[in-house]
Each structure stands twice: as structure tokens, then as C-alpha cells.
Protein backbone atom coordinates (compact mmCIF):
# COMPACT_ATOMS: atom_id res chain seq x y z
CA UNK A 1 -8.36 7.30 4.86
CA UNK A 2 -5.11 5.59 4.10
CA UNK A 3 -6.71 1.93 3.72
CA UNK A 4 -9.77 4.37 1.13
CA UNK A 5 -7.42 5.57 -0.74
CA UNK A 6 -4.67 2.20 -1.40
CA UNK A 7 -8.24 0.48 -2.10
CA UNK A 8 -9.03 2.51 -4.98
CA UNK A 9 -5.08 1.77 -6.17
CA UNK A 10 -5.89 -1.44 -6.27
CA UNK A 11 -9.27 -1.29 -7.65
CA UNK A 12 -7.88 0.59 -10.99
CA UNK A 13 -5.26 -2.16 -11.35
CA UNK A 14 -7.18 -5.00 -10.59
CA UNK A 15 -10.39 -3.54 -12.38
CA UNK A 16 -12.18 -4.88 -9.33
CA UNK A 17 -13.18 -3.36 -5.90
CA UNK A 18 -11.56 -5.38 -2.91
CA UNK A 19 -14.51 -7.66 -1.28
CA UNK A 20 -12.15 -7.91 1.84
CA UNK A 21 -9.49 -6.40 3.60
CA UNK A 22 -7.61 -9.82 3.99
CA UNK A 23 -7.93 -10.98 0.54
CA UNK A 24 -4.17 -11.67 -0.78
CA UNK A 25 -3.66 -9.30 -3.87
CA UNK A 26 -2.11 -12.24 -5.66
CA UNK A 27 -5.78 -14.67 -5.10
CA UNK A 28 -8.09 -11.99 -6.70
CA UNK A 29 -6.36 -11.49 -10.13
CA UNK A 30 -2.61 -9.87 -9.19
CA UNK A 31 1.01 -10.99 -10.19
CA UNK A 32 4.77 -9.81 -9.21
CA UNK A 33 4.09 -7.03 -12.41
CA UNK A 34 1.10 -5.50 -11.40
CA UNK A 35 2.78 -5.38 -7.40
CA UNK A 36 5.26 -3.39 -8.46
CA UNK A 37 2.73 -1.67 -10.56
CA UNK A 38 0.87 -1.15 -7.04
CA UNK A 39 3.60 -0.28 -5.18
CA UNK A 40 4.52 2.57 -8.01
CA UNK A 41 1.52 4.29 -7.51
CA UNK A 42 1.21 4.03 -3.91
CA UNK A 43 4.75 6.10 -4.06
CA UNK A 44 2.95 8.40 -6.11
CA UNK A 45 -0.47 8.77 -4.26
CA UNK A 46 1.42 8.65 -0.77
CA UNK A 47 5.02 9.80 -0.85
CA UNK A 48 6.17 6.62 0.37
CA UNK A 49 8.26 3.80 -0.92
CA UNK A 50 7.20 0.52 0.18
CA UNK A 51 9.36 -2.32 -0.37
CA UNK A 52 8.02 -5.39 -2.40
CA UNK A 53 9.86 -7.74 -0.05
CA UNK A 54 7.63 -5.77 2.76
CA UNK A 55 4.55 -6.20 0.40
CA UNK A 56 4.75 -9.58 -0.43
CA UNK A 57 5.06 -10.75 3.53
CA UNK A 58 1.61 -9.51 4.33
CA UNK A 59 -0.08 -9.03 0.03
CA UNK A 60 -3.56 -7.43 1.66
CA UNK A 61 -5.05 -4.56 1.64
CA UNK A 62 -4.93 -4.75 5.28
CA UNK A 63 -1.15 -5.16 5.21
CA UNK A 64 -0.43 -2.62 2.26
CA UNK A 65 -2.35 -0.10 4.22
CA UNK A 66 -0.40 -0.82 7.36
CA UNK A 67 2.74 -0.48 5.58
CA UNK A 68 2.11 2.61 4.66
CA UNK A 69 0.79 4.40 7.26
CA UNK A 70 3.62 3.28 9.52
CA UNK A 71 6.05 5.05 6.71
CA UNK A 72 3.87 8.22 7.16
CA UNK A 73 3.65 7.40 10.77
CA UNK A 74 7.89 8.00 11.02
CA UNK A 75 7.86 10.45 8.37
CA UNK A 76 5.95 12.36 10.76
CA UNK A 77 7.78 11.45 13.64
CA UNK A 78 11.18 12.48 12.05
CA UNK A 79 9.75 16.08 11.05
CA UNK A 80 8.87 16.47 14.55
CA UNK A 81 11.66 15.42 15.90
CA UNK A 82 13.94 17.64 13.16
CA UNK A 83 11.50 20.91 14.00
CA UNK A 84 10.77 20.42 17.81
């Protein structure tokens, strides 16, 4: 669902559907603006701030979606942790 959702992110910004989960944002059409642009949104959608510097060591959708399910992943570990 996460990986769904962070595609159609970068489907409205790039105007283009991904073709592959390991294309680099920055081959099919992005730059540093529309990353932060990206990473904006996904804040938005998600809740979560990713980092650029995090963003630009891994620029897929593969990565990005990683990134931020391992933020949700200890979000969810801290509430636990806070309520159990």
C-alpha cells in the first residue's frame, strides 16, 4: 500500500506513471526542486518526514517507499512501546 500510494506522488509530479520500481527519480524527468516537492507531499500523504539526504542515497521508488515505511514502522513501535 505504502509503495501504491508514494507511486501516485510521484506520478502527479512527474506527470508520468513509474515503469519500475528501481528507476532513479532524477533519470525519468526529476530535479533537487521537485524532490523536495516529493518529499513535501509524502509528509502530507504519510505523516512522515523523510530527509532529502535519506532520499537522495537510494532516489527510487523502491527506496522512497522503504524510507517511509520504516518511519511508520518506529512510529508504531514507539506508540506501543509508550501505551504497552
Amino acid at each position: 500500500p505504502v509503495q501504491l500510494r508514494a507511486a501516485t506522488l510521484w506520478a502527479e509530479l512527474l506527470d508520468a506513471e513509474p515503469s519500475d520500481v528501481d528507476d532513479s527519480f532524477f533519470a525519468v524527468g526529476g530535479h533537487s526542486m521537485l524532490a523536495l516537492r516529493l518529499l513535501s507531499r509524502v509528509r502530507d500523504r504519510f505523516g512522515v518526514a523523510v530527509p532529502l539526504q535519506s532520499f537522495l542515497a537510494d532516489p527510487t521508488l523502491r527506496g522512497l517507499s522503504a524510507l517511509v515505511e520504516s518511519h511508520l514502522d518506529s512510529r508504531k513501535a514507539a506508540n506501543n512501546t509508550m501505551t504497552g
